[in-house]
Protein backbone atom coordinates (compact mmCIF):
# COMPACT_ATOMS: atom_id res chain seq x y z
CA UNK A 1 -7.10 115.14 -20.86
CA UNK A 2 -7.45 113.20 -24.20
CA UNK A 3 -9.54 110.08 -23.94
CA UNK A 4 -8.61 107.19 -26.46
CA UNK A 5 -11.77 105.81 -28.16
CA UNK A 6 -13.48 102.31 -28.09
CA UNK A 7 -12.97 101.76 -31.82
CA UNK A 8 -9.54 104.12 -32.04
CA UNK A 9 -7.88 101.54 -34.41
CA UNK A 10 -10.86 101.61 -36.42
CA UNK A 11 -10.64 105.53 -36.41
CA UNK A 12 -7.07 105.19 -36.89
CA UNK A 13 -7.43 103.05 -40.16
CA UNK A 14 -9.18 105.99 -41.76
CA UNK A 15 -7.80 108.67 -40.79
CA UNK A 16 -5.68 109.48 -43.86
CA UNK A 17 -8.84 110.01 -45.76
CA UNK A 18 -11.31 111.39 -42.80
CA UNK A 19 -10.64 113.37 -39.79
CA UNK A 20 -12.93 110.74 -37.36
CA UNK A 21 -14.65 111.74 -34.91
CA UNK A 22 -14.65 115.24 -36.14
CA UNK A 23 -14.77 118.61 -34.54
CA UNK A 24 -18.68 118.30 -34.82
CA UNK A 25 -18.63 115.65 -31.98
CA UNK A 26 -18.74 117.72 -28.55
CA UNK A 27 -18.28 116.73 -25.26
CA UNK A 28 -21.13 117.20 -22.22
CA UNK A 29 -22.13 117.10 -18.82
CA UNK A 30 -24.55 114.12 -18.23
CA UNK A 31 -27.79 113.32 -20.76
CA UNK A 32 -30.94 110.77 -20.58
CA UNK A 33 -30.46 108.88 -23.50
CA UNK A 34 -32.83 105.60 -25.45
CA UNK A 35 -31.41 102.88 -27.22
CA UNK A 36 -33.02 100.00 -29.18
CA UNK A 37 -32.13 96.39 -27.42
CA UNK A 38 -33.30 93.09 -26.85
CA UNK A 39 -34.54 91.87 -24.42
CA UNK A 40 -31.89 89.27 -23.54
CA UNK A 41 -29.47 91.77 -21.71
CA UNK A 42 -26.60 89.97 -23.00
CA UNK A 43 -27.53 89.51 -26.61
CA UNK A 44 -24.03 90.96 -28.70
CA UNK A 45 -25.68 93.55 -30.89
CA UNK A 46 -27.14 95.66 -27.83
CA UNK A 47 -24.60 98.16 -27.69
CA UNK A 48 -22.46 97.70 -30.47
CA UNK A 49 -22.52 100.02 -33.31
CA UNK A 50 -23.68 99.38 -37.04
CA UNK A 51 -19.80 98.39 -38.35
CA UNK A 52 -19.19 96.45 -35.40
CA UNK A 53 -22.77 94.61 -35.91
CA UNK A 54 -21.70 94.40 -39.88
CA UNK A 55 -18.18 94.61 -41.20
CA UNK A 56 -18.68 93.39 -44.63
CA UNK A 57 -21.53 95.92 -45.21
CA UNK A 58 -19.03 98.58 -44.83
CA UNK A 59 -16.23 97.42 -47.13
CA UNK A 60 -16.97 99.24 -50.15
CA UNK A 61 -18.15 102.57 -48.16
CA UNK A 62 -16.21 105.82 -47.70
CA UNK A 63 -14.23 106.88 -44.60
CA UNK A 64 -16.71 109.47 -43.43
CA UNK A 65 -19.47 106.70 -44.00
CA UNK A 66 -17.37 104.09 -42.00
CA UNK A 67 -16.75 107.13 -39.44
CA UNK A 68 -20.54 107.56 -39.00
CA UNK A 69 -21.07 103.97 -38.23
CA UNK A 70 -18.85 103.91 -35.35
CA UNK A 71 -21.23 105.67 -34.12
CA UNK A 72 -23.61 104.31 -31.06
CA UNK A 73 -27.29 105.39 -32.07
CA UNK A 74 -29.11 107.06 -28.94
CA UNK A 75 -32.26 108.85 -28.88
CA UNK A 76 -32.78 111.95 -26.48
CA UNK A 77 -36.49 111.17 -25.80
CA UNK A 78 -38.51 108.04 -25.84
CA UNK A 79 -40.74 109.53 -28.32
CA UNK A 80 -38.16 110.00 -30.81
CA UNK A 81 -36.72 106.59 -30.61
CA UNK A 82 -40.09 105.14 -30.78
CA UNK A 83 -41.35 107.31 -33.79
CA UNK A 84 -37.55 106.31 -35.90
CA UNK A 85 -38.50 102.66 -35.31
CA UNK A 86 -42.09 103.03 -36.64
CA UNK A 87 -40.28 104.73 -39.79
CA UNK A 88 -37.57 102.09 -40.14
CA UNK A 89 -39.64 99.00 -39.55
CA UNK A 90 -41.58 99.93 -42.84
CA UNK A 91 -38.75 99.93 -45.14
CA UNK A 92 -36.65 97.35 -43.01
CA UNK A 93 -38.41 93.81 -42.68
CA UNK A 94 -35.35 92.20 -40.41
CA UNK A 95 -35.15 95.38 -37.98
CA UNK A 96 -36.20 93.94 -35.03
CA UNK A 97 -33.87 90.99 -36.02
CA UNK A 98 -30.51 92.91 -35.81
CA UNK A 99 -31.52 96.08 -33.93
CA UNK A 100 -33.82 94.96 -30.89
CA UNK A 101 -37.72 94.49 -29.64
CA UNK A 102 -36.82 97.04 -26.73
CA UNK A 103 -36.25 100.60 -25.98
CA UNK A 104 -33.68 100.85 -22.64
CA UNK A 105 -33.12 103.91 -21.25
CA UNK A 106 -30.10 105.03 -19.57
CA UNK A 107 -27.99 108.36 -18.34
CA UNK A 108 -24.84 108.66 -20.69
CA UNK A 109 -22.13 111.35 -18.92
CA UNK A 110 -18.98 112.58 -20.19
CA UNK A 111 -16.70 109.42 -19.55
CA UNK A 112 -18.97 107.54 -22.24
CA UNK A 113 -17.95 109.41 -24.82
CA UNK A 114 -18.71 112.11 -27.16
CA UNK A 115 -21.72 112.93 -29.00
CA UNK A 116 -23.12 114.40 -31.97
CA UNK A 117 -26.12 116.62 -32.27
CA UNK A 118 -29.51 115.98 -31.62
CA UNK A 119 -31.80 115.46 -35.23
CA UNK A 120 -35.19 115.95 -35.30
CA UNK A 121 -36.18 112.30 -34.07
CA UNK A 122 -33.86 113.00 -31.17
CA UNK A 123 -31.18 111.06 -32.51
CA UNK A 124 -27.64 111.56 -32.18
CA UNK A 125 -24.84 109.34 -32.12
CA UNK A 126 -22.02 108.44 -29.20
CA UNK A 127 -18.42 107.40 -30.18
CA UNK A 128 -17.32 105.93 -26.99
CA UNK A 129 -14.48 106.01 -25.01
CA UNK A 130 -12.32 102.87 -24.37
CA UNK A 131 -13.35 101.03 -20.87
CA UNK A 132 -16.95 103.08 -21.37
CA UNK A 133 -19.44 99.87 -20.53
CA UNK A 134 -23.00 101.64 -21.50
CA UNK A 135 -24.93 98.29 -20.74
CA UNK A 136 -24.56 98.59 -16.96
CA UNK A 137 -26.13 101.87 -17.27
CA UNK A 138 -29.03 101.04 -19.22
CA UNK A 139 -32.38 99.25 -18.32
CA UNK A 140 -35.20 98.21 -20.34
CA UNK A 141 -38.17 100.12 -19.96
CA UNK A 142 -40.53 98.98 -23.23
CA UNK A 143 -41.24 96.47 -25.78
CA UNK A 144 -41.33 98.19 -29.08
């Protein structure tokens, strides 16, 4: 069965000059996954992704750029989430201010979406599938 995408008129939009998602993004069984938040469960940037957060940012970007930023970031261990911030927060002085103060933690499964490979921070990214509602399955388990 073909699932229709969160953002599939976003996808759509592009898709004369990028095949989005790709044939790179896989499908899976069931995965522990970390994601930066706030702390205020209901704050609008907790599980949106980057274009969502920022449309004018993307205006003058490529397809496969826009693609990419459809993308929800997710980390496959705590570790790796935790040692990305430390990198980012260097070069980024309003991090916390759009991306969180919180790592959540939550078990993604193949109704969420599909995902892309794991890098070596343990990040990969999850386009998600229309009616998928990852905050209920996340809880906060640090302050970063």
């Amino acid at each position: 069965m073909n699932k229709v995408y969160k953002y599939q008129a976003d996808f759509d939009a592009i898709a004369e000059s990028c095949t989005c998602p790709g044939s790179e993004y896989f499908s899976f069984k069931e995965k522990e996954a970390f994601r930066f938040v706030f702390e205020d469960p209901n704050h609008p940037n907790n599980f949106v992704p980057p274009l969502k957060i920022s449309p004018k940012r993307f205006l003058t970007k490529e397809a496969i750029e826009k693609c990419e930023s459809l993308g929800l970031s997710l980390y496959g261990q705590k570790s790796g989430a935790i040692n990305k911030f430390e990198e980012l927060i260097v070069n980024f002085k309003n991090f916390k201010k759009v991306i969180g103060t919180h790592i959540a933690m939550g078990i993604v499964d193949e109704n969420d979406g599909h995902i892309t490979k794991e890098d070596e921070f343990t990040h990969f990214d999850m386009y998600e599938f229309a009616g998928s509602d990852l905050s209920r399955k996340f809880v906060i388990v640090d302050e970063l």
